[in-house]
C-alpha atoms as a PDB file:
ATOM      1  CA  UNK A   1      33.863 -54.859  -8.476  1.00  0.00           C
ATOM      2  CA  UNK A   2      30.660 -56.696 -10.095  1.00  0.00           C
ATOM      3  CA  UNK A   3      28.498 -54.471 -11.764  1.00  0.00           C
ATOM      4  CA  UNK A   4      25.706 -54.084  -8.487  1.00  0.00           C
ATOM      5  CA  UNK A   5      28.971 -52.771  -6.355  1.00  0.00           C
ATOM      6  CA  UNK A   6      29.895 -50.828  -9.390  1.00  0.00           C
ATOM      7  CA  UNK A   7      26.788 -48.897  -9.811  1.00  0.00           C
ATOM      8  CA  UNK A   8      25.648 -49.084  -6.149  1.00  0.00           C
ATOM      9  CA  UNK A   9      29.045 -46.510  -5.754  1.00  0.00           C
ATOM     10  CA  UNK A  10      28.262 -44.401  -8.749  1.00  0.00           C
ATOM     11  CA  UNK A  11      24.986 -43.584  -6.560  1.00  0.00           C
ATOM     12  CA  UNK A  12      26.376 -42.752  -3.674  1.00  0.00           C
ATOM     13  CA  UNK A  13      29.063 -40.026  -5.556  1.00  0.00           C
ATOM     14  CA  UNK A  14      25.927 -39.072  -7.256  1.00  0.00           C
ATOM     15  CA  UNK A  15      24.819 -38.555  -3.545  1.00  0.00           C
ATOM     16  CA  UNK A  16      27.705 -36.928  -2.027  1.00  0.00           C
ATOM     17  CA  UNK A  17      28.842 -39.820  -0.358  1.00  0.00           C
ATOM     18  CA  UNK A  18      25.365 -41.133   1.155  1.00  0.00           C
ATOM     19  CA  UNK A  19      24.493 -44.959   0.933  1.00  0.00           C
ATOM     20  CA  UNK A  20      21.601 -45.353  -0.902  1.00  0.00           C
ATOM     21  CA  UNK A  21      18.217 -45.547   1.144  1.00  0.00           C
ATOM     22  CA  UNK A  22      17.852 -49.075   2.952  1.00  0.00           C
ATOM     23  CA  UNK A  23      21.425 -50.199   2.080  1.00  0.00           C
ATOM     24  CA  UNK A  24      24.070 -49.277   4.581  1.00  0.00           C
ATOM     25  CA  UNK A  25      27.448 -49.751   3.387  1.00  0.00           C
ATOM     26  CA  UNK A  26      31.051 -49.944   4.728  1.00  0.00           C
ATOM     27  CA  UNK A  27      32.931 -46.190   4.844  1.00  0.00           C
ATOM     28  CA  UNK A  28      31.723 -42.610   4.442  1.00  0.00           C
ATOM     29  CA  UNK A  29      33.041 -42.725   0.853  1.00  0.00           C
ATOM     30  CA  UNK A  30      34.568 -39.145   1.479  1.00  0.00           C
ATOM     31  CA  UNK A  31      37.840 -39.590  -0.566  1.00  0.00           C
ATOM     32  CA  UNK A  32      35.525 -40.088  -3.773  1.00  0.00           C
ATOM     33  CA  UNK A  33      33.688 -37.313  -3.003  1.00  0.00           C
ATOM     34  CA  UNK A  34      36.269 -35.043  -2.586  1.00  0.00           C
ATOM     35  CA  UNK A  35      38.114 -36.386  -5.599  1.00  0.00           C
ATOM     36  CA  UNK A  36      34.719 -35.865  -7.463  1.00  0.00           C
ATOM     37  CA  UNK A  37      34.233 -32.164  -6.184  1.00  0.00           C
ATOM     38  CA  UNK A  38      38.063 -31.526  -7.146  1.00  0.00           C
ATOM     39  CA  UNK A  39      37.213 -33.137 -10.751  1.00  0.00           C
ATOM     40  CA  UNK A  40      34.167 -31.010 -11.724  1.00  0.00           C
ATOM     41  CA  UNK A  41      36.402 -27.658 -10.116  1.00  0.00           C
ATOM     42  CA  UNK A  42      39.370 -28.118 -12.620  1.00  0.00           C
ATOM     43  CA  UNK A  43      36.596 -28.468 -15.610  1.00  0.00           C
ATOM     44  CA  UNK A  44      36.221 -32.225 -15.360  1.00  0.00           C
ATOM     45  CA  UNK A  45      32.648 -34.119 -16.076  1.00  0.00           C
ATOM     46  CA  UNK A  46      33.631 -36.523 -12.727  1.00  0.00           C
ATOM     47  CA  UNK A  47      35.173 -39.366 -11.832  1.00  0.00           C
ATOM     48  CA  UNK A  48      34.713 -42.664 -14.280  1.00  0.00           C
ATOM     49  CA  UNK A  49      35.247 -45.762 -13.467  1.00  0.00           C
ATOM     50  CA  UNK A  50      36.186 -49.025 -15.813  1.00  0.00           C
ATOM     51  CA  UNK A  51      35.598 -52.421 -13.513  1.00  0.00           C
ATOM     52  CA  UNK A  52      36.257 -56.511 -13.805  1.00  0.00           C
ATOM     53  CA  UNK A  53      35.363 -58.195 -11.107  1.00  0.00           C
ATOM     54  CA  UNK A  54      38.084 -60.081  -9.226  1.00  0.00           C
ATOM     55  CA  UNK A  55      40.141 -58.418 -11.319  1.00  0.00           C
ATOM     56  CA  UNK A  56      40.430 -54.537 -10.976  1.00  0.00           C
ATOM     57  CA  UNK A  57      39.478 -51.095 -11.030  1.00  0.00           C
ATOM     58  CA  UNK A  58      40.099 -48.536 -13.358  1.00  0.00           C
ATOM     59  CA  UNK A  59      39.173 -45.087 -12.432  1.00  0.00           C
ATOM     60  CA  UNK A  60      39.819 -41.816 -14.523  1.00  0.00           C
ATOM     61  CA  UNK A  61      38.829 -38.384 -15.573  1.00  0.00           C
ATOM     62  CA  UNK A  62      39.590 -36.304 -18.007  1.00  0.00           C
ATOM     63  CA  UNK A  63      40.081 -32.621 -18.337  1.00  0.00           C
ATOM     64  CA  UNK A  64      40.903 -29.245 -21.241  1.00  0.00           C
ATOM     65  CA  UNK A  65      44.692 -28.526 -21.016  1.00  0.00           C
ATOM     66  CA  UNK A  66      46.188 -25.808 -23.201  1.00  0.00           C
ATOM     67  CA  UNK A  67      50.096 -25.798 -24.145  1.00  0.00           C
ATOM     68  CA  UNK A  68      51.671 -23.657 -27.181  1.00  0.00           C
ATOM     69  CA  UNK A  69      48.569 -22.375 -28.491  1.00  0.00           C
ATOM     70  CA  UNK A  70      46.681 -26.179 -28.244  1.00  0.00           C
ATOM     71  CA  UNK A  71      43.612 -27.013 -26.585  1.00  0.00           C
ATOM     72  CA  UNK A  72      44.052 -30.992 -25.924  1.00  0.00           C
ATOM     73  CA  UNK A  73      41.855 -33.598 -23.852  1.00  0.00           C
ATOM     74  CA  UNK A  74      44.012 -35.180 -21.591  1.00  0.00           C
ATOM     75  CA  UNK A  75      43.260 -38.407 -19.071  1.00  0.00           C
ATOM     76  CA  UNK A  76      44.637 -38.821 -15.701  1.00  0.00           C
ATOM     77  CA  UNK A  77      44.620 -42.337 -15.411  1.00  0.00           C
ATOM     78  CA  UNK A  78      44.672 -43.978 -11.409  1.00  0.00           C
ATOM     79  CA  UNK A  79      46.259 -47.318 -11.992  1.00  0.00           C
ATOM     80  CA  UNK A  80      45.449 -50.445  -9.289  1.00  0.00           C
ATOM     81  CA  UNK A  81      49.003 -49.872  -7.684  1.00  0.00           C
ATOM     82  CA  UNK A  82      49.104 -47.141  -4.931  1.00  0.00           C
ATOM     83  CA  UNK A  83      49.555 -44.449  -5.702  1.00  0.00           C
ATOM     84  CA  UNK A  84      50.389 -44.665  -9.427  1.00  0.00           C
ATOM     85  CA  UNK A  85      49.599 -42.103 -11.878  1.00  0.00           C
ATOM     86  CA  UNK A  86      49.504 -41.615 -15.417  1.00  0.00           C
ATOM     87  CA  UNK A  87      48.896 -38.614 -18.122  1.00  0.00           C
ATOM     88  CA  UNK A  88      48.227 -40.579 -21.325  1.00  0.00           C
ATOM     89  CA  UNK A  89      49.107 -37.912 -24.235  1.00  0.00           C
ATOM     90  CA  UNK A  90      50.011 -39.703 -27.655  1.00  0.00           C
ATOM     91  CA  UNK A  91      53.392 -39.854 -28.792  1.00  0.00           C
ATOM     92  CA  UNK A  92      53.426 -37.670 -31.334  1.00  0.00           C
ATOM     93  CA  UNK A  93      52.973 -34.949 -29.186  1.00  0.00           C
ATOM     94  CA  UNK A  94      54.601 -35.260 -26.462  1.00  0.00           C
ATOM     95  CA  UNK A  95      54.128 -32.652 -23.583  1.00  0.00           C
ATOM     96  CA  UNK A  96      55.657 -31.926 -19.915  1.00  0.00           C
ATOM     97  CA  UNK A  97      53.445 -32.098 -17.282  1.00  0.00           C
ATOM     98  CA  UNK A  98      54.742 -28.764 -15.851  1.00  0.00           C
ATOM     99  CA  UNK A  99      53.815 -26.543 -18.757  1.00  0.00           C
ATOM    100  CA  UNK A 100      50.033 -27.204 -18.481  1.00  0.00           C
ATOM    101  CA  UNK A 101      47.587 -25.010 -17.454  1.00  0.00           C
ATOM    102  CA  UNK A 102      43.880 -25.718 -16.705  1.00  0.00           C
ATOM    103  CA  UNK A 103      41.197 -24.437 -18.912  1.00  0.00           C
ATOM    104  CA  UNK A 104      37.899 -24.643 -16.615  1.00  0.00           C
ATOM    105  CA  UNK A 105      35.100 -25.882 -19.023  1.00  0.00           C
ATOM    106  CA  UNK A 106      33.221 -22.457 -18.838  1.00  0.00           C
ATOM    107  CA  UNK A 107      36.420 -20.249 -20.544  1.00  0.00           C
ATOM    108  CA  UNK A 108      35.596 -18.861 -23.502  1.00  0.00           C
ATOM    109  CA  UNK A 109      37.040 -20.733 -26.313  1.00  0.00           C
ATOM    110  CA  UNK A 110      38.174 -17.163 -27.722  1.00  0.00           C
ATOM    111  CA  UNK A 111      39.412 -15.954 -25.118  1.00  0.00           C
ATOM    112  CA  UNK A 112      43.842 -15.139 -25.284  1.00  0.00           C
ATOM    113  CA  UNK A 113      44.853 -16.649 -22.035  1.00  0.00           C
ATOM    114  CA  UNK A 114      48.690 -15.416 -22.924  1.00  0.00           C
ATOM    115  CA  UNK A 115      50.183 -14.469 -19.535  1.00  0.00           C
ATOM    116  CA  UNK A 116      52.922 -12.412 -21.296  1.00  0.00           C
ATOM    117  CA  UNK A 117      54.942  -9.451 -19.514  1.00  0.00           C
ATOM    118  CA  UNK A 118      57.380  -7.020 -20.368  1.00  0.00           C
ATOM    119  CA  UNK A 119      59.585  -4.977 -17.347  1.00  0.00           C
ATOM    120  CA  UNK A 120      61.388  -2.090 -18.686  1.00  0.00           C
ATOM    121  CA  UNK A 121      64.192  -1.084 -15.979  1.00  0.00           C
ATOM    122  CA  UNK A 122      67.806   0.022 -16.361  1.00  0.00           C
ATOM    123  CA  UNK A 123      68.397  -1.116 -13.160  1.00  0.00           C
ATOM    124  CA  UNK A 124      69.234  -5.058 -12.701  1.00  0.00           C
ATOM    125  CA  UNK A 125      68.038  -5.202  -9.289  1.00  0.00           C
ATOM    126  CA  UNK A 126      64.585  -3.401 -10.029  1.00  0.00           C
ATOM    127  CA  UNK A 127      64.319  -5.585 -13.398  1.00  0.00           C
ATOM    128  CA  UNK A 128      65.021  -8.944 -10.989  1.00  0.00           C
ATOM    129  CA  UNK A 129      62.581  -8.104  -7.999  1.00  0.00           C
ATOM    130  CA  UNK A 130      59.703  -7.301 -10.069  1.00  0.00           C
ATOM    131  CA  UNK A 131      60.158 -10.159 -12.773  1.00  0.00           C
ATOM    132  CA  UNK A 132      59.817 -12.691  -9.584  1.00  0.00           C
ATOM    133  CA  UNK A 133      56.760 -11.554  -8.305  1.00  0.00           C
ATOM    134  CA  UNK A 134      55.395 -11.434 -11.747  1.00  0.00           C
ATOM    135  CA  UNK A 135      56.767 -15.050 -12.125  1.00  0.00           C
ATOM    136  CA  UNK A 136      55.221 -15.723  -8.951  1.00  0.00           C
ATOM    137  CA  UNK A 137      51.894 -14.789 -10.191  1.00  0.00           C
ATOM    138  CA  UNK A 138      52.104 -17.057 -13.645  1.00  0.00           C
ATOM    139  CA  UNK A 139      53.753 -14.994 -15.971  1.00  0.00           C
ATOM    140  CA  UNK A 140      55.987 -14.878 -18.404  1.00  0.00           C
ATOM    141  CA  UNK A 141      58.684 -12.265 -18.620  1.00  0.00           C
ATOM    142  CA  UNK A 142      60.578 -10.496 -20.977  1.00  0.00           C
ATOM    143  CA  UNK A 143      62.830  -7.843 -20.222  1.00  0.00           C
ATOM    144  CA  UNK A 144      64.478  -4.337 -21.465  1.00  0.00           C
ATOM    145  CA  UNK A 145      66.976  -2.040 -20.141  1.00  0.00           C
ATOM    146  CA  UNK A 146      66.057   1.350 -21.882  1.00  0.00           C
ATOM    147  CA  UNK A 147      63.039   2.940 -23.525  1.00  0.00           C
ATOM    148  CA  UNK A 148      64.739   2.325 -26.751  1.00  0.00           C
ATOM    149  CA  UNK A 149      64.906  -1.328 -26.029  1.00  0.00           C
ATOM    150  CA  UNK A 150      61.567  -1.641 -24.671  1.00  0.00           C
ATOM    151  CA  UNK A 151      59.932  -0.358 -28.833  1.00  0.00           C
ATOM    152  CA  UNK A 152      62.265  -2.932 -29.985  1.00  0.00           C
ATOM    153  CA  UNK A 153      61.688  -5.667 -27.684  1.00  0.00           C
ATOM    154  CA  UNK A 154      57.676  -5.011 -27.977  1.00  0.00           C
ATOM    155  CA  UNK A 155      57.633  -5.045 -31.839  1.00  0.00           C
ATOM    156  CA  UNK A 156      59.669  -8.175 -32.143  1.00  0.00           C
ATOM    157  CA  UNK A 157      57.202  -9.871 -29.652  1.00  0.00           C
ATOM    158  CA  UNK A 158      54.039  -8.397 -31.096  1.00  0.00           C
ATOM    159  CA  UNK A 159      55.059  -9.516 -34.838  1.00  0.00           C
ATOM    160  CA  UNK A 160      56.042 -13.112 -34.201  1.00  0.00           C
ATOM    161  CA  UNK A 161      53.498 -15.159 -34.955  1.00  0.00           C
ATOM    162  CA  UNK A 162      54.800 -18.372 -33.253  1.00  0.00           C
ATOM    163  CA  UNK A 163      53.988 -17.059 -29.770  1.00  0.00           C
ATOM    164  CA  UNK A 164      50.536 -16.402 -30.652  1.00  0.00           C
ATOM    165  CA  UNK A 165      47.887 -18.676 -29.115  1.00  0.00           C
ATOM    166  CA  UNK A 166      44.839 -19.643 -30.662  1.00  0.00           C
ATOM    167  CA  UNK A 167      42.751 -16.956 -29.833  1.00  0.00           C
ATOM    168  CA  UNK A 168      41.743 -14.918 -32.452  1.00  0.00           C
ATOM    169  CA  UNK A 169      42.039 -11.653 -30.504  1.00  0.00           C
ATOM    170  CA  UNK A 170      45.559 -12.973 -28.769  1.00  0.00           C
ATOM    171  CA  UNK A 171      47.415  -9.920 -27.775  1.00  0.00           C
ATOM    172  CA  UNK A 172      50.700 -12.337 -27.330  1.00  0.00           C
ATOM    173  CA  UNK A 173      51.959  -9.100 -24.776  1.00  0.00           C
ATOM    174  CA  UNK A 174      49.286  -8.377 -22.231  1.00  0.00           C
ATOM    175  CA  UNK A 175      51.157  -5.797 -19.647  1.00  0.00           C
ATOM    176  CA  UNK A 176      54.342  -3.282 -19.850  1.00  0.00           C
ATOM    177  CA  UNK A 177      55.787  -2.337 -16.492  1.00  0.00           C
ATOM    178  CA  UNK A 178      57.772   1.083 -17.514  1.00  0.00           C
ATOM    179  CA  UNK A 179      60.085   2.428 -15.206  1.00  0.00           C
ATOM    180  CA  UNK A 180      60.001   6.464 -16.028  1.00  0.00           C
ATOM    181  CA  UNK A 181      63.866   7.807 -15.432  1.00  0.00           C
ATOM    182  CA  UNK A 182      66.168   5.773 -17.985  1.00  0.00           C
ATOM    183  CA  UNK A 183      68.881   6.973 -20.290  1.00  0.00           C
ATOM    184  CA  UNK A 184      68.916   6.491 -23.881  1.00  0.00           C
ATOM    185  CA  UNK A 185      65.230   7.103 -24.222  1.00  0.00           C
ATOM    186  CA  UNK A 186      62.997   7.514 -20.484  1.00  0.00           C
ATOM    187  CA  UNK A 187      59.746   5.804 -20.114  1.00  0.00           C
ATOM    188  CA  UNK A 188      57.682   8.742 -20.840  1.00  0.00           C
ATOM    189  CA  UNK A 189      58.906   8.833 -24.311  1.00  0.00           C
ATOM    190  CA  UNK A 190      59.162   5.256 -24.509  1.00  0.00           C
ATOM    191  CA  UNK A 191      54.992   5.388 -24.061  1.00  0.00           C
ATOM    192  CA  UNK A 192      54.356   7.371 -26.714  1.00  0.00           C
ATOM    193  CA  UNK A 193      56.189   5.505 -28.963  1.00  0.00           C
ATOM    194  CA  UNK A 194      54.507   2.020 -28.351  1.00  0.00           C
ATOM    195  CA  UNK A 195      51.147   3.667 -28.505  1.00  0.00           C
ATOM    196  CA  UNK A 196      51.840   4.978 -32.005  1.00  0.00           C
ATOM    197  CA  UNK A 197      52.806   1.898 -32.634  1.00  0.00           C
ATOM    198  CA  UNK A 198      49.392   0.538 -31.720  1.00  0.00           C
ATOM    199  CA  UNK A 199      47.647   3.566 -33.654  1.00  0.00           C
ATOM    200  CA  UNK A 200      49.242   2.568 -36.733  1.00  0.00           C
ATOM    201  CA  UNK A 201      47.863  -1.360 -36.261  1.00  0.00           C
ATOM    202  CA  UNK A 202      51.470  -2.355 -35.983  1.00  0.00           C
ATOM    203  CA  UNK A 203      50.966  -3.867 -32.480  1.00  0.00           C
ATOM    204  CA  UNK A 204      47.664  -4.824 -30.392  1.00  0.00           C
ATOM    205  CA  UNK A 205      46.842  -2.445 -27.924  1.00  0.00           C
ATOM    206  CA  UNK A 206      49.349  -2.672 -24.935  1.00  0.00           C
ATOM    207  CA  UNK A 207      48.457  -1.472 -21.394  1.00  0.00           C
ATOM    208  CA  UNK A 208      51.173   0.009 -19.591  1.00  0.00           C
ATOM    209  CA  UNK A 209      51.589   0.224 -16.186  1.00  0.00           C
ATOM    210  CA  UNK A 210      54.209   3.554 -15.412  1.00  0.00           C
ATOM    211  CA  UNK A 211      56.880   2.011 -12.479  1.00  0.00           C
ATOM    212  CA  UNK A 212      59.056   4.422 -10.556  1.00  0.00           C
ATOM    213  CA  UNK A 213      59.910   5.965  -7.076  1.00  0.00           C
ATOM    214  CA  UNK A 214      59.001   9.047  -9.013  1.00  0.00           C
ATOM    215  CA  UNK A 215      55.215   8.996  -7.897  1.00  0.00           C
ATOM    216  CA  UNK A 216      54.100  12.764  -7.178  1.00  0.00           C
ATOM    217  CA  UNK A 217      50.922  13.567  -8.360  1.00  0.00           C
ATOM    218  CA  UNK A 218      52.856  15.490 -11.219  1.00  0.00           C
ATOM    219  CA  UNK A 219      54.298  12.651 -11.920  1.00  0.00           C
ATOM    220  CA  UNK A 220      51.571  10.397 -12.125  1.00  0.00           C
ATOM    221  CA  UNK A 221      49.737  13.035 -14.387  1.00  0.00           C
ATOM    222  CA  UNK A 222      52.366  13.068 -16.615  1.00  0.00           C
ATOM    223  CA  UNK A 223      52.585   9.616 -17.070  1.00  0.00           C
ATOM    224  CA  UNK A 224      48.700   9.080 -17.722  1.00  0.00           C
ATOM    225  CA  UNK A 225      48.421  11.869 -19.824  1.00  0.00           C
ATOM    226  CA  UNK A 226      51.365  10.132 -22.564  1.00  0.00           C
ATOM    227  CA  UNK A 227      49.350   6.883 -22.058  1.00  0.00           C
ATOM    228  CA  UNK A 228      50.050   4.700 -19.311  1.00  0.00           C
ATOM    229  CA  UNK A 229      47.465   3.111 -17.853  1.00  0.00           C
ATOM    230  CA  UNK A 230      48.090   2.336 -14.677  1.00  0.00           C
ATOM    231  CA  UNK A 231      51.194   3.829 -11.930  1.00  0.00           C
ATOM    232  CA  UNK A 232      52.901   2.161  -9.586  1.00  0.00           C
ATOM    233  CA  UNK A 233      55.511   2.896  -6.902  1.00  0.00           C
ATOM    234  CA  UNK A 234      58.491   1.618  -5.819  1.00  0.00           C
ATOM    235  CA  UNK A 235      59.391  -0.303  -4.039  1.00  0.00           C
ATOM    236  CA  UNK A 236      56.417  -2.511  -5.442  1.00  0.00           C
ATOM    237  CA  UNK A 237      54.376  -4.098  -2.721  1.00  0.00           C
ATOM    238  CA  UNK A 238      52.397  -7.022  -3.571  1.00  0.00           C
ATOM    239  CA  UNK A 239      49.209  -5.854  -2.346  1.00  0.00           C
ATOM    240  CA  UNK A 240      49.369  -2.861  -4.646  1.00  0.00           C
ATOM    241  CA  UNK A 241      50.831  -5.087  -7.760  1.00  0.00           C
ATOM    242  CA  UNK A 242      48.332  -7.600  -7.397  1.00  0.00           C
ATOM    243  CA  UNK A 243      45.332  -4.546  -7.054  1.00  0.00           C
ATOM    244  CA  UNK A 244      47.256  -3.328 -10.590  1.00  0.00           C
ATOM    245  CA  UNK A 245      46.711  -6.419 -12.107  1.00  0.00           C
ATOM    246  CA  UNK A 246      43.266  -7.407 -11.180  1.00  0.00           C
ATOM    247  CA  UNK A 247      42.070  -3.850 -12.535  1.00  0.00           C
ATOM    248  CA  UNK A 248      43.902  -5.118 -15.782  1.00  0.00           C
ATOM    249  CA  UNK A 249      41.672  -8.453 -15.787  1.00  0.00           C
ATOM    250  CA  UNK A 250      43.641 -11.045 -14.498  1.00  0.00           C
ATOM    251  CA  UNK A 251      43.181 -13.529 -11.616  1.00  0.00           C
ATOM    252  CA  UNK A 252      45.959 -13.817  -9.014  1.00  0.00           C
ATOM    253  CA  UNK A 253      47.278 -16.936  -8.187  1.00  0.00           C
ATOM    254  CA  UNK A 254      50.950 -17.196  -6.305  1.00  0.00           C
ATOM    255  CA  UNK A 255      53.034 -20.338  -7.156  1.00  0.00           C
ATOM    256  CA  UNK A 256      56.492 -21.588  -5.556  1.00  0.00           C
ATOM    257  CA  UNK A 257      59.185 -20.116  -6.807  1.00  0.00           C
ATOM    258  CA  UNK A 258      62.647 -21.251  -5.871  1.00  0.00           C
ATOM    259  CA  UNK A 259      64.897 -20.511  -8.349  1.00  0.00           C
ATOM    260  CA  UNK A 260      65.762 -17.084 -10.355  1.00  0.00           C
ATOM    261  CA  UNK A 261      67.547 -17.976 -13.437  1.00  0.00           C
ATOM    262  CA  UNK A 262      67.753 -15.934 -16.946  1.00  0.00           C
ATOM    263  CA  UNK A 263      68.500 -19.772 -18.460  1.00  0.00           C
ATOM    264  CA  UNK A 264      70.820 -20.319 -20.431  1.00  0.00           C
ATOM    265  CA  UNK A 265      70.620 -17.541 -22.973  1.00  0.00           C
ATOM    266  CA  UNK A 266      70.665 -13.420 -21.257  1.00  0.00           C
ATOM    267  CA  UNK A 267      68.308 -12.740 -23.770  1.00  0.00           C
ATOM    268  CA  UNK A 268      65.929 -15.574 -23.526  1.00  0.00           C
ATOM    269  CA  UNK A 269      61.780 -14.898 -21.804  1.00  0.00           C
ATOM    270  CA  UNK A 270      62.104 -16.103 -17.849  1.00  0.00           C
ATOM    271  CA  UNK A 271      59.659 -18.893 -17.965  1.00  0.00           C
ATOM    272  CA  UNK A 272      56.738 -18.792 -14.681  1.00  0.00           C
ATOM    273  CA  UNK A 273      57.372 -21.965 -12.393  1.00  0.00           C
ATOM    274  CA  UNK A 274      55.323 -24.425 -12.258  1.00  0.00           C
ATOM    275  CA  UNK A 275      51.394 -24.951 -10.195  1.00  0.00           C
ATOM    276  CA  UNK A 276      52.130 -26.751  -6.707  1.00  0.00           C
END
């Protein structure tokens, strides 16, 4: 484009797609604006464009991604060929595309976006259904069998530094989903034992949600009263999960999820699938 068409189309995104006054021009420009109103949604400044006449058009943006505890500044790069697109990341740290998530410009830069869970079940099936819907909804789960476990598995996550995120105030665990009647050690007990540990500074403060079929109101009492948070029944309905966890702060969005695997390792965090 020559520099007149170049800024004459900078005006009309600046416009919302209008042709400037006096100068009608050929097509409603409505891709551009869209892609502009898309840019500026995902934290974005807009669309920028790079131009040699009779020779091509190079149009970009560039937007806050966070992986592992980094904030980076990526580009999304649309080539001349149809179609074509591009992440330019350097080299030296190299990152998959899937992994990202979007920071919108307003976040606060403090702010621990961990989306960490723990589900504490001795049942398989219970531990499978709800660790899907949580997967669903963008997080990352860990898992226990027994109350026993669950201390264990919530000190050992709590005390490793390399799954922190640069937050000062990252709580690395956000949410415990404790189902109540478990041998070894039930839920109940398994409560009071991760809230000491938070008394004594050992762990952040944990909210956790009780999880059972066992949902009288004497039940429910019970459970609140040794600190949990939050109760919820089984079977677990969405509606009531996702009411759960917007009283605990977070924003629900559902993602594709098509396979249930525990990876290669039957220890190892299920990982959430990726935004489509």
């Amino acid at each position: 484009m020559t520099p007149e068409q170049l800024k004459s189309l900078q005006m009309r995104l600046e416009n919302n797609g209008r042709p400037n006054e006096g100068r009608p021009e050929r097509g409603a420009a409505l891709g551009l604006t869209i892609a502009q109103t898309l840019c500026k949604a995902i934290g974005a400044k807009g669309l920028q464009f790079e131009s040699t006449s009779d020779a091509g058009t190079r149009v970009y943006f560039a937007f806050p991604v966070r992986m592992s505890g980094r904030t980076l500044s990526t580009v999304v790069e649309v080539e001349p060929s149809p179609g074509s697109l591009v992440i330019e990341i350097p080299e030296e740290r190299p990152l998959l595309l899937n992994s990202l998530t979007l920071i919108p410009n307003d976040s606060p830069k403090d702010e621990c976006h961990c989306r960490r869970a723990l589900v504490v079940d001795d049942n398989d099936y219970n531990i499978m259904v709800l660790s899907r819907k949580l997967l669903r909804r963008g997080f990352e789960v860990e898992t226990a069998a027994n109350g026993k476990e669950a201390i264990a598995t919530v000190k050992q996550i709590c005390t490793d530094e390399s799954k922190k995120c640069d937050s000062p105030d990252c709580m690395i665990l956000r949410v415990i989903f404790m189902d109540v009647d478990m041998p070894i050690m039930d839920g109940l007990q398994a409560t009071q034992g991760i809230k000491q540990l938070a008394d004594e500074n050992i762990i952040p403060p944990v909210p956790i949600v009780g999880c059972s079929a066992f949902d009288s109101k004497k039940d429910i009492k019970d459970g609140l009263e040794v600190g949990m948070s939050q109760y919820l029944s089984k079977p677990v309905l969405d509606a009531k999960l996702d009411d759960i966890l917007r009283k605990l702060g977070f924003e629900i969005t559902l993602r594709n999820l098509t396979i249930f695997d525990r990876q290669s390792e039957p220890n190892s965090p299920l990982k959430p699938p990726s935004e489509t």
